[in-house]
PDB file of N, CA and C in Angstrom:
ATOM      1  N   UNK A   1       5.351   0.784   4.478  1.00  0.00           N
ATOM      2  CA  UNK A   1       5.184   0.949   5.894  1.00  0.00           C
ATOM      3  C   UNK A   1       4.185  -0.089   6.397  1.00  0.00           C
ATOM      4  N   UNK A   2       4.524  -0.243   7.362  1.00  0.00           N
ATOM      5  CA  UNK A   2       3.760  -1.588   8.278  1.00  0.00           C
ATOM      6  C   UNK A   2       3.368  -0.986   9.968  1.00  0.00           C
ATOM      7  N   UNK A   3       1.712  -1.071   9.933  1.00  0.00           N
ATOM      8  CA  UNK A   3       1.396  -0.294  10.994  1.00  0.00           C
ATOM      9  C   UNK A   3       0.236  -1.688  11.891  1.00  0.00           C
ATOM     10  N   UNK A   4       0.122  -1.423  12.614  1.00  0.00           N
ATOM     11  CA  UNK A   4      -1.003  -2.265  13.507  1.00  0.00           C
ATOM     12  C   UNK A   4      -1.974  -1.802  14.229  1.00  0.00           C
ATOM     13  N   UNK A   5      -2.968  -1.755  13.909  1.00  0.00           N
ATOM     14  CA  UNK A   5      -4.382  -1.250  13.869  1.00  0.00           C
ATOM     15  C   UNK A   5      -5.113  -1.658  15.020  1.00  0.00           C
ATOM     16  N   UNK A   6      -5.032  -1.147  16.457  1.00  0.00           N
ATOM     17  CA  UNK A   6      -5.291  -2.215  17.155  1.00  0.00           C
ATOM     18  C   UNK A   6      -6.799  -2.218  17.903  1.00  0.00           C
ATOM     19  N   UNK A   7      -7.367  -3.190  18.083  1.00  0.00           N
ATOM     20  CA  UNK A   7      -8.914  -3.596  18.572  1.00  0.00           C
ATOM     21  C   UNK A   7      -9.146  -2.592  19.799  1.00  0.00           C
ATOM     22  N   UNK A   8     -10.489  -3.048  20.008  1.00  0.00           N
ATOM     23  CA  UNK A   8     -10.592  -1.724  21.521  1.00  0.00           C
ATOM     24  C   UNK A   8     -11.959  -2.110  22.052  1.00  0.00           C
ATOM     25  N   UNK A   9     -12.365  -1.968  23.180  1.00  0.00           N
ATOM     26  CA  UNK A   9     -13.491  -2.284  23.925  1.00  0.00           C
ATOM     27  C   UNK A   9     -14.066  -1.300  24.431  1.00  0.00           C
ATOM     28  N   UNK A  10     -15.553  -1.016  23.872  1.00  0.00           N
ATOM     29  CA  UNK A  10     -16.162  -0.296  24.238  1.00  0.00           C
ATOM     30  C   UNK A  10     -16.669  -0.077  25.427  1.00  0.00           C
ATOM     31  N   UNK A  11     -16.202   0.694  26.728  1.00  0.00           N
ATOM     32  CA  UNK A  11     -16.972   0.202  28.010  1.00  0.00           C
ATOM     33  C   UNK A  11     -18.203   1.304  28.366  1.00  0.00           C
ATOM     34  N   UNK A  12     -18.459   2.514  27.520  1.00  0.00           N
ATOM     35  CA  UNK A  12     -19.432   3.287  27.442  1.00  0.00           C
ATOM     36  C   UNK A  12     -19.416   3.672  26.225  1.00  0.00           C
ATOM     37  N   UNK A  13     -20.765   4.315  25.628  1.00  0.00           N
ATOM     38  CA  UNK A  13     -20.432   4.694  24.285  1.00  0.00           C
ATOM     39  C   UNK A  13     -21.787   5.611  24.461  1.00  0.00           C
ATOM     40  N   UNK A  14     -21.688   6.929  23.841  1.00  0.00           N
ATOM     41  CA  UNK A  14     -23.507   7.600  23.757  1.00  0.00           C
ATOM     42  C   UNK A  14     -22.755   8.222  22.490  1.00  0.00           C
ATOM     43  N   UNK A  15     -24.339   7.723  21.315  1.00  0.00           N
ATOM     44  CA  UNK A  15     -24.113   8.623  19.857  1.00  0.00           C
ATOM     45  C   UNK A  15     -24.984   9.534  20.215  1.00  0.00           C
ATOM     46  N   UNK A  16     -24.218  10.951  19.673  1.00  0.00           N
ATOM     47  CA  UNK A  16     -24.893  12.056  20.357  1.00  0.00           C
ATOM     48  C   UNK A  16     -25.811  12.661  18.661  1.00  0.00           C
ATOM     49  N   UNK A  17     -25.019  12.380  17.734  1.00  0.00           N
ATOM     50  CA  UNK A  17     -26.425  12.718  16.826  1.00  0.00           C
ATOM     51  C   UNK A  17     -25.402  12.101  15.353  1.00  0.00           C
ATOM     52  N   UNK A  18     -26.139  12.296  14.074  1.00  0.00           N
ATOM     53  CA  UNK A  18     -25.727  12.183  12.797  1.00  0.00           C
ATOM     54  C   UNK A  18     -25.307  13.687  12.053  1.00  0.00           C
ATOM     55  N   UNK A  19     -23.925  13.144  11.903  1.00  0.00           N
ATOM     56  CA  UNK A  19     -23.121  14.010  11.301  1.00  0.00           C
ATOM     57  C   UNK A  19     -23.436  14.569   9.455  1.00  0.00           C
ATOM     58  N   UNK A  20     -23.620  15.486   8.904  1.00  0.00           N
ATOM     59  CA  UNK A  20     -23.723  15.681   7.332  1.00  0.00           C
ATOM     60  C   UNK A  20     -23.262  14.704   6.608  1.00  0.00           C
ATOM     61  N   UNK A  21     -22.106  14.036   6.990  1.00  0.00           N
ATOM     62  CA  UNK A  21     -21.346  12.697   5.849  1.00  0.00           C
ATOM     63  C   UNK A  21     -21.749  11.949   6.539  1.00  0.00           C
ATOM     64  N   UNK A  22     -22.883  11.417   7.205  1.00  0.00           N
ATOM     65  CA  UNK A  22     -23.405  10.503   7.222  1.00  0.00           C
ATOM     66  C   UNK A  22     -22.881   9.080   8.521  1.00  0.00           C
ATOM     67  N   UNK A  23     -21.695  10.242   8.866  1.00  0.00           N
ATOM     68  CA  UNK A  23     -21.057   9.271  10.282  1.00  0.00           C
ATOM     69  C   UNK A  23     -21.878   9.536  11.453  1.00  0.00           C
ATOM     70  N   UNK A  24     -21.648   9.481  12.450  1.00  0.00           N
ATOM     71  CA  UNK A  24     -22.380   9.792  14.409  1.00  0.00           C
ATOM     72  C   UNK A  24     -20.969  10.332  15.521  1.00  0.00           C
ATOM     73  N   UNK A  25     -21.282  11.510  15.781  1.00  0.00           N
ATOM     74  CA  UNK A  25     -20.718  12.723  16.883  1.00  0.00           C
ATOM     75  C   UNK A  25     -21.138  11.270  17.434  1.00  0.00           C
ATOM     76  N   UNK A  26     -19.765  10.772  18.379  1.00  0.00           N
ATOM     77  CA  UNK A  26     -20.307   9.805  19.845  1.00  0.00           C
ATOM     78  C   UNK A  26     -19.054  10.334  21.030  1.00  0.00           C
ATOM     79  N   UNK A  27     -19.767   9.893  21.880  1.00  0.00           N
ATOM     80  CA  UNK A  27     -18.769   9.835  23.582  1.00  0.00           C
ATOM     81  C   UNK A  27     -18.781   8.706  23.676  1.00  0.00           C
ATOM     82  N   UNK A  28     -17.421   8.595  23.822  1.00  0.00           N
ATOM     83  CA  UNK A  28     -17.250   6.916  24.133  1.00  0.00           C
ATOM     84  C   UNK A  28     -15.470   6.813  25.764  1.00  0.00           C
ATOM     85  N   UNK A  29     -15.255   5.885  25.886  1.00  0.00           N
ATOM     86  CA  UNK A  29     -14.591   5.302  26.877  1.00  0.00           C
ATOM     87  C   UNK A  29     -14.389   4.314  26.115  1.00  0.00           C
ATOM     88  N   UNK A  30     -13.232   3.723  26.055  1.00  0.00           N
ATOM     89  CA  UNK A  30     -12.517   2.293  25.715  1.00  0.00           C
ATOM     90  C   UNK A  30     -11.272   2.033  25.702  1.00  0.00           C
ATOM     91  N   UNK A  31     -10.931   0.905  26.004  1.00  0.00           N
ATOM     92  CA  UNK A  31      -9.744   0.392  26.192  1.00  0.00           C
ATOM     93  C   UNK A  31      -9.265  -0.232  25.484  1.00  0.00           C
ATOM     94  N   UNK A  32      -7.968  -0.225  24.334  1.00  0.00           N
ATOM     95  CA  UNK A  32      -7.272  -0.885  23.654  1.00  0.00           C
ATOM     96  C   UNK A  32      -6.780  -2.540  24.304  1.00  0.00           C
ATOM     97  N   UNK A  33      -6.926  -3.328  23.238  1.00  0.00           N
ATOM     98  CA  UNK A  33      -6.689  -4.915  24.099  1.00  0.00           C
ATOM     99  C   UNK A  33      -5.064  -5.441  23.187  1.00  0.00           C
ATOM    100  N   UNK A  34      -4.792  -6.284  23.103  1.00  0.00           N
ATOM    101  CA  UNK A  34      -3.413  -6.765  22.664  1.00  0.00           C
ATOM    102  C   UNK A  34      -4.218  -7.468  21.228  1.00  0.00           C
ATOM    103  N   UNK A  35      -5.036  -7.149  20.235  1.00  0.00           N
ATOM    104  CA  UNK A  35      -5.585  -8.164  19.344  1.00  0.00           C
ATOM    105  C   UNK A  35      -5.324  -6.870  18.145  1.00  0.00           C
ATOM    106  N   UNK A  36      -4.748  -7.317  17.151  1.00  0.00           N
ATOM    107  CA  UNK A  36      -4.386  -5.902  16.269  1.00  0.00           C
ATOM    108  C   UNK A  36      -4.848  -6.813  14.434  1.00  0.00           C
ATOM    109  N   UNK A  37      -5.142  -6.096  13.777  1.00  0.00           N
ATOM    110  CA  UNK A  37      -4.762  -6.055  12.302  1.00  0.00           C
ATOM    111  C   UNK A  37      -3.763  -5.144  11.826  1.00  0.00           C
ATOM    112  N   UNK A  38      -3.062  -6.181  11.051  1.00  0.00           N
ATOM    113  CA  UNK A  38      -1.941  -5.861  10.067  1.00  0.00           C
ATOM    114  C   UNK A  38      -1.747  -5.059   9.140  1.00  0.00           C
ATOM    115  N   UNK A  39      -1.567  -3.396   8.753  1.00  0.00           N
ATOM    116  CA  UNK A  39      -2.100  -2.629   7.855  1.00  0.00           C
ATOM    117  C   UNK A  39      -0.466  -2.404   7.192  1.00  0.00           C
ATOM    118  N   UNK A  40      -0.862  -2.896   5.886  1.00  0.00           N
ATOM    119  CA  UNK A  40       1.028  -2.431   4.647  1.00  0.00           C
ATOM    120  C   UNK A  40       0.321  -1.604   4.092  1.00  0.00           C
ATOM    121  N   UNK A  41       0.931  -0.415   4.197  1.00  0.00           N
ATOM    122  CA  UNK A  41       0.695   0.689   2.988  1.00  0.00           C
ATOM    123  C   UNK A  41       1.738   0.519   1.993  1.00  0.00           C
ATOM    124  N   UNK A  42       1.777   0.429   0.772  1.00  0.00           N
ATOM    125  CA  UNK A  42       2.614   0.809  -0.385  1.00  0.00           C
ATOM    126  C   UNK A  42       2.727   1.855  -1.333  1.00  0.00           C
ATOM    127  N   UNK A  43       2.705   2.628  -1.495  1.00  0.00           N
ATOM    128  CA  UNK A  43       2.523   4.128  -2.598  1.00  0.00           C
ATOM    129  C   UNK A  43       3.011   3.611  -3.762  1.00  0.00           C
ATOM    130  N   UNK A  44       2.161   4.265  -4.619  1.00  0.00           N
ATOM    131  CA  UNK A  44       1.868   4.364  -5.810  1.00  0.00           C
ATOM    132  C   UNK A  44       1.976   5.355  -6.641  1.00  0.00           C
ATOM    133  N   UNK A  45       2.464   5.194  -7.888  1.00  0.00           N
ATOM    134  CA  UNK A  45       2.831   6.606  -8.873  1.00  0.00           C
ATOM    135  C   UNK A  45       1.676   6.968  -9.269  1.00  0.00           C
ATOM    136  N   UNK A  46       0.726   6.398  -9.773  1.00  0.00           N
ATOM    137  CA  UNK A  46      -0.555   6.663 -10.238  1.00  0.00           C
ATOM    138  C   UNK A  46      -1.754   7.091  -8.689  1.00  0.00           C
ATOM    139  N   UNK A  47      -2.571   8.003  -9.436  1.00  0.00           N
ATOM    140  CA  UNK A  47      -3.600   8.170  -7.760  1.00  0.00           C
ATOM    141  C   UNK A  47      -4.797   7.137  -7.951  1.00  0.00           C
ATOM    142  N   UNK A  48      -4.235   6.923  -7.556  1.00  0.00           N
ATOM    143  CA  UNK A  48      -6.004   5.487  -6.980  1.00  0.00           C
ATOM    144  C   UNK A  48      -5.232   4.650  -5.968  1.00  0.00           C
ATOM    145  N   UNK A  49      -6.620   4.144  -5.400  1.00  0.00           N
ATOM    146  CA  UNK A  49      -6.187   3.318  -4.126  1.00  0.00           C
ATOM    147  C   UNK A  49      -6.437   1.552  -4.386  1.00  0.00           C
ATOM    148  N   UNK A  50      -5.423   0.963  -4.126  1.00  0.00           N
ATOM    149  CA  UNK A  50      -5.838  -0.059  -4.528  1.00  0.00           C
ATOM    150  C   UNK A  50      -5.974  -1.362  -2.932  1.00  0.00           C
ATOM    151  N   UNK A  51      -7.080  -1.797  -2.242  1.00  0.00           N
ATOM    152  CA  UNK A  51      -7.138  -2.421  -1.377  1.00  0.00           C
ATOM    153  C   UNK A  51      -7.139  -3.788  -1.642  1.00  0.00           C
ATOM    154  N   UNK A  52      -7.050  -4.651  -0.251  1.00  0.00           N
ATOM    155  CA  UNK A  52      -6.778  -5.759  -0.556  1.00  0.00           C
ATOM    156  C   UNK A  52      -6.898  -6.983   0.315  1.00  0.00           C
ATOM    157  N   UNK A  53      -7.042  -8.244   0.468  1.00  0.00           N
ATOM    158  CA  UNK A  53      -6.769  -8.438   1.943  1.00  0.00           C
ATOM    159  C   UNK A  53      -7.410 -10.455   1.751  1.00  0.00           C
ATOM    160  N   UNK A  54      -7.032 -11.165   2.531  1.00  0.00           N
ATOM    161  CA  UNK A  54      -7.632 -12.055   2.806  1.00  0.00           C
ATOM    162  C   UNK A  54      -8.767 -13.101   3.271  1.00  0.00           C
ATOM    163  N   UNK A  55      -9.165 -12.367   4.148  1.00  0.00           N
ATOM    164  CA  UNK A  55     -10.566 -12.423   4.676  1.00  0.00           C
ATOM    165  C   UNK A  55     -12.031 -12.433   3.485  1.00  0.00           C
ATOM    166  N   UNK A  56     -12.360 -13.488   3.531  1.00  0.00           N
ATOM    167  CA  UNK A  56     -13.363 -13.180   2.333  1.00  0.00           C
ATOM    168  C   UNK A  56     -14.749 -13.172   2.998  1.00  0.00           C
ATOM    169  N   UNK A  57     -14.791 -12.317   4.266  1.00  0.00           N
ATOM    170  CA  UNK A  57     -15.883 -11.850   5.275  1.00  0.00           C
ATOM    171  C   UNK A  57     -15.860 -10.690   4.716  1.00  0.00           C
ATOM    172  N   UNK A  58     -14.704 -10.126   4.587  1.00  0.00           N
ATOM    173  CA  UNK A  58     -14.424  -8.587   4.532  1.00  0.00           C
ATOM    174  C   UNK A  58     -14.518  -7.735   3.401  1.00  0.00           C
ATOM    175  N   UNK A  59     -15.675  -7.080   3.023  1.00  0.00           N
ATOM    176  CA  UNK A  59     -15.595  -6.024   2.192  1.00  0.00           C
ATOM    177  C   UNK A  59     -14.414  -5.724   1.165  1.00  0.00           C
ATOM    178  N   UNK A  60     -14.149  -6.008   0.057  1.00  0.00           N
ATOM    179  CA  UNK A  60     -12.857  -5.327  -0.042  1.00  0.00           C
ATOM    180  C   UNK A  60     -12.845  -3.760  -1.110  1.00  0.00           C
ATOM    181  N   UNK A  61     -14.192  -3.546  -1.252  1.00  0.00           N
ATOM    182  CA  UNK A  61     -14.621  -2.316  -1.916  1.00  0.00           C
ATOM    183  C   UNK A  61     -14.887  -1.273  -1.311  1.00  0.00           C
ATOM    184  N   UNK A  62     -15.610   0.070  -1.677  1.00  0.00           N
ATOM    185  CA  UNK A  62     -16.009   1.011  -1.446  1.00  0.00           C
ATOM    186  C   UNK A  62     -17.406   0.691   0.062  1.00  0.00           C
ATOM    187  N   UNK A  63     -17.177  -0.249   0.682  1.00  0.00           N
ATOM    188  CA  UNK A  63     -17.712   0.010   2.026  1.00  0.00           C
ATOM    189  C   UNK A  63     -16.593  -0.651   3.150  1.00  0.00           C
ATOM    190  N   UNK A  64     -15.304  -0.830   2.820  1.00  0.00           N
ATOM    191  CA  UNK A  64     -14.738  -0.518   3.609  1.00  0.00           C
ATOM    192  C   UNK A  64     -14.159   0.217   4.006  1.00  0.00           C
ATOM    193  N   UNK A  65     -14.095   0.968   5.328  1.00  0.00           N
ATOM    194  CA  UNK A  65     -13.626   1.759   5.673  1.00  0.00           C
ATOM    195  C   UNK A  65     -12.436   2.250   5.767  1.00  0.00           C
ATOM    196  N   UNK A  66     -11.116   1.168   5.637  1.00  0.00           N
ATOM    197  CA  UNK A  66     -10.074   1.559   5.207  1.00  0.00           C
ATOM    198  C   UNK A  66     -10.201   2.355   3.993  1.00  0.00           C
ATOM    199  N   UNK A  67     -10.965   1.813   3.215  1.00  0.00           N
ATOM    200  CA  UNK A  67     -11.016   2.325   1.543  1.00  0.00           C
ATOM    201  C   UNK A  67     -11.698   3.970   1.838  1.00  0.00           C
ATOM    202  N   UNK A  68     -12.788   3.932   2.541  1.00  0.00           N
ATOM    203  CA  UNK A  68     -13.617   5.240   2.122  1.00  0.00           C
ATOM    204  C   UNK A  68     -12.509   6.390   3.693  1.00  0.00           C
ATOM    205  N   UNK A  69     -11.835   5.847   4.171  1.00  0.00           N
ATOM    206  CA  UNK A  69     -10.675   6.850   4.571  1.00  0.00           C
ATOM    207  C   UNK A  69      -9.579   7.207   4.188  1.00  0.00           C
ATOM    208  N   UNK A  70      -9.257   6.349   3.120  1.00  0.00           N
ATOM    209  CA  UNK A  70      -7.910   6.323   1.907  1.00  0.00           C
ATOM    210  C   UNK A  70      -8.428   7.568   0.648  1.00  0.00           C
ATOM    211  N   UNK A  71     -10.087   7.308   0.460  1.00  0.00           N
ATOM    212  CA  UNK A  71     -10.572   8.455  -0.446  1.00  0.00           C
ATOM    213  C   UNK A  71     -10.785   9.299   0.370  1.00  0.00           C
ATOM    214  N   UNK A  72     -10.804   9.955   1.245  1.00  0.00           N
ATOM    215  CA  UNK A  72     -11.161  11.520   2.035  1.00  0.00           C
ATOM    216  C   UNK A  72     -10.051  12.098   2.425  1.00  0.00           C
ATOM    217  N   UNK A  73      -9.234  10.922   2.544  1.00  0.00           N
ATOM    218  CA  UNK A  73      -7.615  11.462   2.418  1.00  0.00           C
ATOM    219  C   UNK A  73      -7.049  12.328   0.972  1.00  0.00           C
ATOM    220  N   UNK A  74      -7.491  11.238   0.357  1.00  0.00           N
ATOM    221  CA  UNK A  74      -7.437  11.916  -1.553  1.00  0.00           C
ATOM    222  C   UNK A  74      -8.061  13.272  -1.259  1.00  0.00           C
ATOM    223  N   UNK A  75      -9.049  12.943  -0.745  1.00  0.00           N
ATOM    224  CA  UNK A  75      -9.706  14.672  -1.567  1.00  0.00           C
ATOM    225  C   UNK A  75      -9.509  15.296  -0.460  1.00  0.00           C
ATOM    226  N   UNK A  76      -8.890  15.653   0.445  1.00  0.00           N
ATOM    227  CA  UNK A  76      -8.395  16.682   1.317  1.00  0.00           C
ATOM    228  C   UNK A  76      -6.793  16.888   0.882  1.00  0.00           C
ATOM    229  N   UNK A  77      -5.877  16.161   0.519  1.00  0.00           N
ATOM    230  CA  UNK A  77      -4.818  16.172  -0.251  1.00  0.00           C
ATOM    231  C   UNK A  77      -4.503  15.809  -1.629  1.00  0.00           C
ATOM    232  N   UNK A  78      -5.285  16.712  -2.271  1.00  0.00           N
ATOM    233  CA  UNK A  78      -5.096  16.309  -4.089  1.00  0.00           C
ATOM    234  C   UNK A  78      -3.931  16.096  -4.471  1.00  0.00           C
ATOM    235  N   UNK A  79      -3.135  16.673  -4.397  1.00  0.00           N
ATOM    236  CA  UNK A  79      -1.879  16.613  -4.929  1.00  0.00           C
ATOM    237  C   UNK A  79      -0.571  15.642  -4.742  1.00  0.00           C
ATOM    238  N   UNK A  80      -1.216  14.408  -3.573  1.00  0.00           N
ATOM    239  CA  UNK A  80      -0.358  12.559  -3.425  1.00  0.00           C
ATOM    240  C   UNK A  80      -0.768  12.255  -4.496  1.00  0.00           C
ATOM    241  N   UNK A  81       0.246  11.076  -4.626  1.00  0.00           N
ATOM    242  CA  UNK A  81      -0.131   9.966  -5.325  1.00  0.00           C
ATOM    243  C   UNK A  81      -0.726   8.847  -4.411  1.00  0.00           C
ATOM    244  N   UNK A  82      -1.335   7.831  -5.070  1.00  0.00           N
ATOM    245  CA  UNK A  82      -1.862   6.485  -4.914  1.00  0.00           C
ATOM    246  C   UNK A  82      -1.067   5.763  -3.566  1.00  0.00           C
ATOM    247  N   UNK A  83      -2.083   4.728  -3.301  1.00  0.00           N
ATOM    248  CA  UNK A  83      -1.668   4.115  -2.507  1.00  0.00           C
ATOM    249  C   UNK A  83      -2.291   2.796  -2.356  1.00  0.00           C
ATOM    250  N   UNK A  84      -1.900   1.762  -2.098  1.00  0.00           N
ATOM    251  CA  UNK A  84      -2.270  -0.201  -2.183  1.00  0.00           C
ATOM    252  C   UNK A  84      -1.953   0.075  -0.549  1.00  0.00           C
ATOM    253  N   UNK A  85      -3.214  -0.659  -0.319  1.00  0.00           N
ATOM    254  CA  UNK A  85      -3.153  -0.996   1.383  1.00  0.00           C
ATOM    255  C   UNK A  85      -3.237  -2.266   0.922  1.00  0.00           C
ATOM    256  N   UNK A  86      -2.596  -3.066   2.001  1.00  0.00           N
ATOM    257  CA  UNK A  86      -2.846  -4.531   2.052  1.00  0.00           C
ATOM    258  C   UNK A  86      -3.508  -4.743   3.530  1.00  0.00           C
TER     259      UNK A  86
END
């Protein structure tokens, strides 16, 4: 599957506090713009996630966020298999 991830502009934003996992409760307003990243999911027989990508700005481990939402996915649904994002 081939999805497009698309950018967005913040035109208000208030973080209202820090969440237990370590994210921020916010209010926000924003507007989606025409500027997207390219997201291929592929599934996998085995469970692990395997990421990937071009950009050698970009994280491609356990602090990206594709990755650490691919694992909370895992552990709220044990029972998928794996999945390779590109």
């Amino acid at each position: 599957m081939i999805y497009r991830s698309f950018a967005k502009i913040n035109l208000g934003i208030e973080v209202l506090g820090k969440r237990k996992d370590s994210y921020h409760e916010i209010r926000t307003l924003f507007q989606t713009v025409d500027f997207s990243d390219t997201l291929e999911f592929r599934p996998l027989t085995e469970r692990e996630i395997r990421l990937s990508g071009t950009d050698p700005s970009v994280p491609w481990d356990g602090r990206n966020l594709v990755q650490r939402a691919a694992e909370l996915l895992q552990q709220d649904y044990p029972k998928t298999a794996g999945v390779e994002i590109r």
